[in-house]
N, C-alpha and C. Protein backbone atom coordinates (compact mmCIF):
# COMPACT_ATOMS: atom_id res chain seq x y z
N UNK A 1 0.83 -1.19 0.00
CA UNK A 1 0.00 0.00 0.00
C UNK A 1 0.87 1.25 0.00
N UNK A 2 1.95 1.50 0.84
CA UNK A 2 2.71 2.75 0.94
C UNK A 2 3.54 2.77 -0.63
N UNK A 3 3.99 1.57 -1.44
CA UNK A 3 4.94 1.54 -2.41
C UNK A 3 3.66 2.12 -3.24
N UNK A 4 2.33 2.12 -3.23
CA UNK A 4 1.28 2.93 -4.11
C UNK A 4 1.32 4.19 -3.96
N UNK A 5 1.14 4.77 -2.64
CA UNK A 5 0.54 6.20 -2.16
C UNK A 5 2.14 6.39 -2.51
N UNK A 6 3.44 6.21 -2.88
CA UNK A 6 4.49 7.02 -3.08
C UNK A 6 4.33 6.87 -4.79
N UNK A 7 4.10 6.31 -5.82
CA UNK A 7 4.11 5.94 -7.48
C UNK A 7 3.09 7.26 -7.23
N UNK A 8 1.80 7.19 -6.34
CA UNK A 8 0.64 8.14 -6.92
C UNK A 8 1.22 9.58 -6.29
N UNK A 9 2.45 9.86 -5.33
CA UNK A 9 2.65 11.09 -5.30
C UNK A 9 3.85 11.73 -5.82
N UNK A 10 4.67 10.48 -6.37
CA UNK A 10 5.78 10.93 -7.32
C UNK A 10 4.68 11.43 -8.99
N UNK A 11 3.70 10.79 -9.56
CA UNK A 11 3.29 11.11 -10.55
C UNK A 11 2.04 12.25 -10.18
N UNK A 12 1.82 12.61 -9.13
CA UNK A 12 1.02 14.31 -8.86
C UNK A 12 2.40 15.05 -8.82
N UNK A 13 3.52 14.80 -8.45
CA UNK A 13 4.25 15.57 -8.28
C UNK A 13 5.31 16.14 -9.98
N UNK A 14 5.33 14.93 -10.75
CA UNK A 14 5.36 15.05 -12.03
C UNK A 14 4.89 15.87 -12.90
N UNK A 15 3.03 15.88 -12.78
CA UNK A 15 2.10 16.41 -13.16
C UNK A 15 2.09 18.16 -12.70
N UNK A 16 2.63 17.93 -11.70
CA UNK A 16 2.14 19.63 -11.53
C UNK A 16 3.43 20.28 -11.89
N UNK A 17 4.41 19.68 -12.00
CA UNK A 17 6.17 20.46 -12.28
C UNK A 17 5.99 20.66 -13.80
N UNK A 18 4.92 19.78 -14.46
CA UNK A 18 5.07 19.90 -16.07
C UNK A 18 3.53 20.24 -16.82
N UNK A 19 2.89 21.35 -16.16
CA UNK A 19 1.84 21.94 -16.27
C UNK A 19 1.41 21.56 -18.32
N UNK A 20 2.57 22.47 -18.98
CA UNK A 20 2.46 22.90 -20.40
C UNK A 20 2.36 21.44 -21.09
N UNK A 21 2.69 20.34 -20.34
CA UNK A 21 2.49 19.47 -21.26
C UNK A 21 0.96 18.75 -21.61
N UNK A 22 0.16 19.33 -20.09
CA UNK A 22 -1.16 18.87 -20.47
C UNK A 22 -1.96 19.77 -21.18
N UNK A 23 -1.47 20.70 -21.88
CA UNK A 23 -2.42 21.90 -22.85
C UNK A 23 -2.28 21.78 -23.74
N UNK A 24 -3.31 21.81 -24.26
CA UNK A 24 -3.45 21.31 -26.08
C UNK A 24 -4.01 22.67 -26.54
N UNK A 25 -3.38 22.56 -28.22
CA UNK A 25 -3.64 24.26 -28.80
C UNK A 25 -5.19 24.66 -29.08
N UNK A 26 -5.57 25.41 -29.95
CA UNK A 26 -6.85 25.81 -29.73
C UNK A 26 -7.42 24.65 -30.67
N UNK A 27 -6.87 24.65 -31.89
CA UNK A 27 -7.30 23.42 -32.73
C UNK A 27 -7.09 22.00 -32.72
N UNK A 28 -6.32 21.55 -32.12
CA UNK A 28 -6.63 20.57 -30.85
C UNK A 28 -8.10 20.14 -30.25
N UNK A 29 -8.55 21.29 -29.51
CA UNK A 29 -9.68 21.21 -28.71
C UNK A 29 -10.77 21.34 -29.97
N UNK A 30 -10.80 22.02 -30.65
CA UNK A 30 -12.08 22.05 -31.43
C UNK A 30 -12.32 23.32 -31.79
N UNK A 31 -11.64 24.66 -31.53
CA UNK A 31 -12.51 25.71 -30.96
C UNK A 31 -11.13 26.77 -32.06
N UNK A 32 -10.46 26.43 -33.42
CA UNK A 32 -9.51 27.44 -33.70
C UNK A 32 -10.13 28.41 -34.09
N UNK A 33 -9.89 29.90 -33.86
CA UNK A 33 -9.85 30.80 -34.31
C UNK A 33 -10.96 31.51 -32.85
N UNK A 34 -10.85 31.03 -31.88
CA UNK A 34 -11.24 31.67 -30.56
C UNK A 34 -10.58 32.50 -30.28
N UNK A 35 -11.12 33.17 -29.28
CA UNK A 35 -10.09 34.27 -28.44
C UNK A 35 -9.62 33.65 -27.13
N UNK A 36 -8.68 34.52 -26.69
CA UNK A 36 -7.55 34.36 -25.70
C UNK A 36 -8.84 33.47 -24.25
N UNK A 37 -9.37 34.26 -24.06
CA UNK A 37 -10.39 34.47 -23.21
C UNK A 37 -11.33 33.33 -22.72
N UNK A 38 -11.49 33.01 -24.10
CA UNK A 38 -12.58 31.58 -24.47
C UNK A 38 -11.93 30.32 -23.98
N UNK A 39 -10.78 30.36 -24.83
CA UNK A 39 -9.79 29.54 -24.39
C UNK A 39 -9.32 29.50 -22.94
N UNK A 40 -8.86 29.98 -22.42
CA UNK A 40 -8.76 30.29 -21.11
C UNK A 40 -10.08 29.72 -19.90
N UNK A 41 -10.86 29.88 -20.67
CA UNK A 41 -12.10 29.25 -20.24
C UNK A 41 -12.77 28.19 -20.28
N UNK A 42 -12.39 27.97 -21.72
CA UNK A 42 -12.10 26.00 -21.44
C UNK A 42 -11.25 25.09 -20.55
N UNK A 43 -10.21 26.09 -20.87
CA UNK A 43 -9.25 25.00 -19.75
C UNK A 43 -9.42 25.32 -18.33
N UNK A 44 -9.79 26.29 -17.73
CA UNK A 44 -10.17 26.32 -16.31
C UNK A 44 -11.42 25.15 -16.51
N UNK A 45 -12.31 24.92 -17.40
CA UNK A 45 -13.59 24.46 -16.85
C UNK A 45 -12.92 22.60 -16.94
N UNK A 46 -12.10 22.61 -18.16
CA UNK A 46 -11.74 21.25 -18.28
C UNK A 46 -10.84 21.09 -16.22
N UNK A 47 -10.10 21.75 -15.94
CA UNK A 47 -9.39 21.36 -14.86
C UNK A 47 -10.25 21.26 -13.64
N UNK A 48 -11.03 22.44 -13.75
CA UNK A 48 -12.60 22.30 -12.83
C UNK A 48 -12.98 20.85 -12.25
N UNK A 49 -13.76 20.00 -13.82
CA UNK A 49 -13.94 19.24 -13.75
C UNK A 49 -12.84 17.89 -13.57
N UNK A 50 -11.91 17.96 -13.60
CA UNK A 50 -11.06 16.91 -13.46
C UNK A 50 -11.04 16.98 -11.82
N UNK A 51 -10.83 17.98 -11.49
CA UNK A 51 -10.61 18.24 -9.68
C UNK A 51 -11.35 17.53 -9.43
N UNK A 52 -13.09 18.18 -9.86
CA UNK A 52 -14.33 17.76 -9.03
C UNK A 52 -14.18 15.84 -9.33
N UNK A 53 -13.76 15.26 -10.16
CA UNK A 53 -13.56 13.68 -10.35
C UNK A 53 -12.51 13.13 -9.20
N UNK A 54 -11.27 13.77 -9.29
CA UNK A 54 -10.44 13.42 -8.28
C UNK A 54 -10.87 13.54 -6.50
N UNK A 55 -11.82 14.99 -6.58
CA UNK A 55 -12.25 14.95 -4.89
C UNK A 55 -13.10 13.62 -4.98
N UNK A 56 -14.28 13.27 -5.83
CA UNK A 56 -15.04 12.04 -5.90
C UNK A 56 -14.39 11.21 -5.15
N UNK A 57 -13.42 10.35 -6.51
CA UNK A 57 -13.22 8.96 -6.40
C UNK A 57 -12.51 9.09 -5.04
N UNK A 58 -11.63 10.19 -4.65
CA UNK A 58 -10.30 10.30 -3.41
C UNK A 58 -11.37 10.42 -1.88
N UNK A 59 -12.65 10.45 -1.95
CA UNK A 59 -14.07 10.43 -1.06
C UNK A 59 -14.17 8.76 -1.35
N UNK A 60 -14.16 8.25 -2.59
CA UNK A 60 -14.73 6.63 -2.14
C UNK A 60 -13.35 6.10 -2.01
N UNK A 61 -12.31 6.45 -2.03
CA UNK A 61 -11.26 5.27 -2.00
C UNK A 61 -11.37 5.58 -0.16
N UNK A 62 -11.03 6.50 0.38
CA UNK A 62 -11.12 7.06 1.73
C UNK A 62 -12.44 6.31 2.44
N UNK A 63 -13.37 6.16 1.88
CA UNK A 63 -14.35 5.40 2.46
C UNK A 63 -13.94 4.28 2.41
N UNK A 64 -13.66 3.23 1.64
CA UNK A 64 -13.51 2.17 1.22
C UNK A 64 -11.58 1.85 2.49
N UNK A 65 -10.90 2.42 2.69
CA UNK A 65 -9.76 2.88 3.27
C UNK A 65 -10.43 2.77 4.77
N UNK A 66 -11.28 3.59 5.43
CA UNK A 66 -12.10 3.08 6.35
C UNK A 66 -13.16 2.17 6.87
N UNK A 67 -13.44 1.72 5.84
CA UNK A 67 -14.34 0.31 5.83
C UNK A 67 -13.52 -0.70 6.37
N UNK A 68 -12.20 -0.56 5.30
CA UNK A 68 -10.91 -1.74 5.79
C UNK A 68 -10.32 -1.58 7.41
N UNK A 69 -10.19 -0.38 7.48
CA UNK A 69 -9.50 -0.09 9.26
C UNK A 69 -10.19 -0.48 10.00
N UNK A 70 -11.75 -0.41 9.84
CA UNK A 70 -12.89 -0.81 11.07
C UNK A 70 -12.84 -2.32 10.80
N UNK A 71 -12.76 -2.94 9.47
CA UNK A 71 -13.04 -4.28 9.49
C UNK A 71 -11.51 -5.15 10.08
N UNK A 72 -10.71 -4.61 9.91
CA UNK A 72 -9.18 -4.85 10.59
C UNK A 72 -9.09 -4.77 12.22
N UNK A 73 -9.65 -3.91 12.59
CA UNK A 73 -10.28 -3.81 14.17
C UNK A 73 -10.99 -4.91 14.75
N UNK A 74 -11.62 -5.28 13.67
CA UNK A 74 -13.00 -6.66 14.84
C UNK A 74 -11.93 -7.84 14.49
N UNK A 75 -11.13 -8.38 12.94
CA UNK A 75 -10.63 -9.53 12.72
C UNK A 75 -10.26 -10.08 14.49
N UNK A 76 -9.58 -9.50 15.69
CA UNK A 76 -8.77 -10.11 16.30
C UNK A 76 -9.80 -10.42 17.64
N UNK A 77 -11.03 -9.41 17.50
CA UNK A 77 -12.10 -10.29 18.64
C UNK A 77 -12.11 -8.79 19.70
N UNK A 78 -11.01 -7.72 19.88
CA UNK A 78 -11.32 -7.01 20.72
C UNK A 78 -12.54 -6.36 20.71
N UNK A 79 -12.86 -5.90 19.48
CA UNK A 79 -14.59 -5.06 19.45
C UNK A 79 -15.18 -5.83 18.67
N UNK A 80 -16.41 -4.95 19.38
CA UNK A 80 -17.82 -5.53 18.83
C UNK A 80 -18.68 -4.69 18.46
N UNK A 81 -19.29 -4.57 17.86
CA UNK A 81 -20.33 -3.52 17.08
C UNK A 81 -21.55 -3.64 17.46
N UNK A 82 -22.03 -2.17 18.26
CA UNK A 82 -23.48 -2.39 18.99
C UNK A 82 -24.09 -2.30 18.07
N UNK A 83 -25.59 -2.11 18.53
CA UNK A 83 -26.77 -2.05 17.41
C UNK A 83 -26.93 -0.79 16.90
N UNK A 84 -26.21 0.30 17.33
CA UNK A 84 -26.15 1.34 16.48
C UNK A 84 -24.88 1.70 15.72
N UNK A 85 -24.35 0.73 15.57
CA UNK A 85 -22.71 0.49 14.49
C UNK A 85 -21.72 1.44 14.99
N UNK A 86 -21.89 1.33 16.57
CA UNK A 86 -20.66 1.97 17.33
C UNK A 86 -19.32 0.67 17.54
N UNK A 87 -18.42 0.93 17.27
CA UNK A 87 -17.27 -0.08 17.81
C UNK A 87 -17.02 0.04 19.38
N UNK A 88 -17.26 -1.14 20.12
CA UNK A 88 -16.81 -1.02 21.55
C UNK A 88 -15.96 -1.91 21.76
N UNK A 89 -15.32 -2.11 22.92
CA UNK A 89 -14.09 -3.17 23.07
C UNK A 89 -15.19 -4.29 24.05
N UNK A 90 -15.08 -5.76 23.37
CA UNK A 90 -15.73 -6.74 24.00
C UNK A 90 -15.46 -6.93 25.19
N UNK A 91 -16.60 -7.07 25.71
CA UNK A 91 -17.21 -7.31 27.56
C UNK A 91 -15.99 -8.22 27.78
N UNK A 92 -15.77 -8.26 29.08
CA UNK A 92 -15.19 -9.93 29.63
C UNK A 92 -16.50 -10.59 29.51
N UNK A 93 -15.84 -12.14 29.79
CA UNK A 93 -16.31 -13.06 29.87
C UNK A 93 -17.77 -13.12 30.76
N UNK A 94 -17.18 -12.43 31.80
CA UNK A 94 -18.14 -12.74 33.40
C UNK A 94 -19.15 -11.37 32.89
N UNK A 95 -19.05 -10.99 32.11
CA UNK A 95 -20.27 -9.58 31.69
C UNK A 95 -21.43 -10.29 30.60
N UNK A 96 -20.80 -11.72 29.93
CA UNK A 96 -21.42 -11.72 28.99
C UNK A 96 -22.92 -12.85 29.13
């Protein structure tokens, strides 16, 4: 898991040192003979939307990331999960 979260922050760290390589010219995109402006406005909305994808999926991997920690918690028997899906540490014996 850590040899991942370092590949995924050496290649954000890639990504943001080499901005110009993810911009494509105006005719490229579809749009030649636009103004400065327009353009400019595509690519904020294209990066917009890429963010708003990355907060997403980086919300379900983080969920999914805590699903695993709570389910890693009960494997060994210390907690137990009341009826309102609180984790508590199991009773002794003589409680149960």
């Amino acid at each position: 898991m850590k040899t991942f979260l370092k590949a995924c922050l050496v290649l954000a760290v890639a990504l943001l040192a080499l901005p110009e390589a993810a911009y494509a010219c105006e005719h490229c995109i579809g749009i030649g003979g636009a103004n400065e402006t327009t353009i400019n406005a595509l690519v904020m909305s294209m990066a917009s939307l890429l963010a708003m994808i990355g907060f997403v999926g980086g919300g379900i991997g983080m969920f999914f990331m805590h699903m695993h920690k709570r389910a890693k918690m009960l494997e060994p028997g210390e907690f137990v999960v009341n009826q309102y899906g609180d984790l508590r540490p199991t009773p002794p014996e003589s409680e149960r």
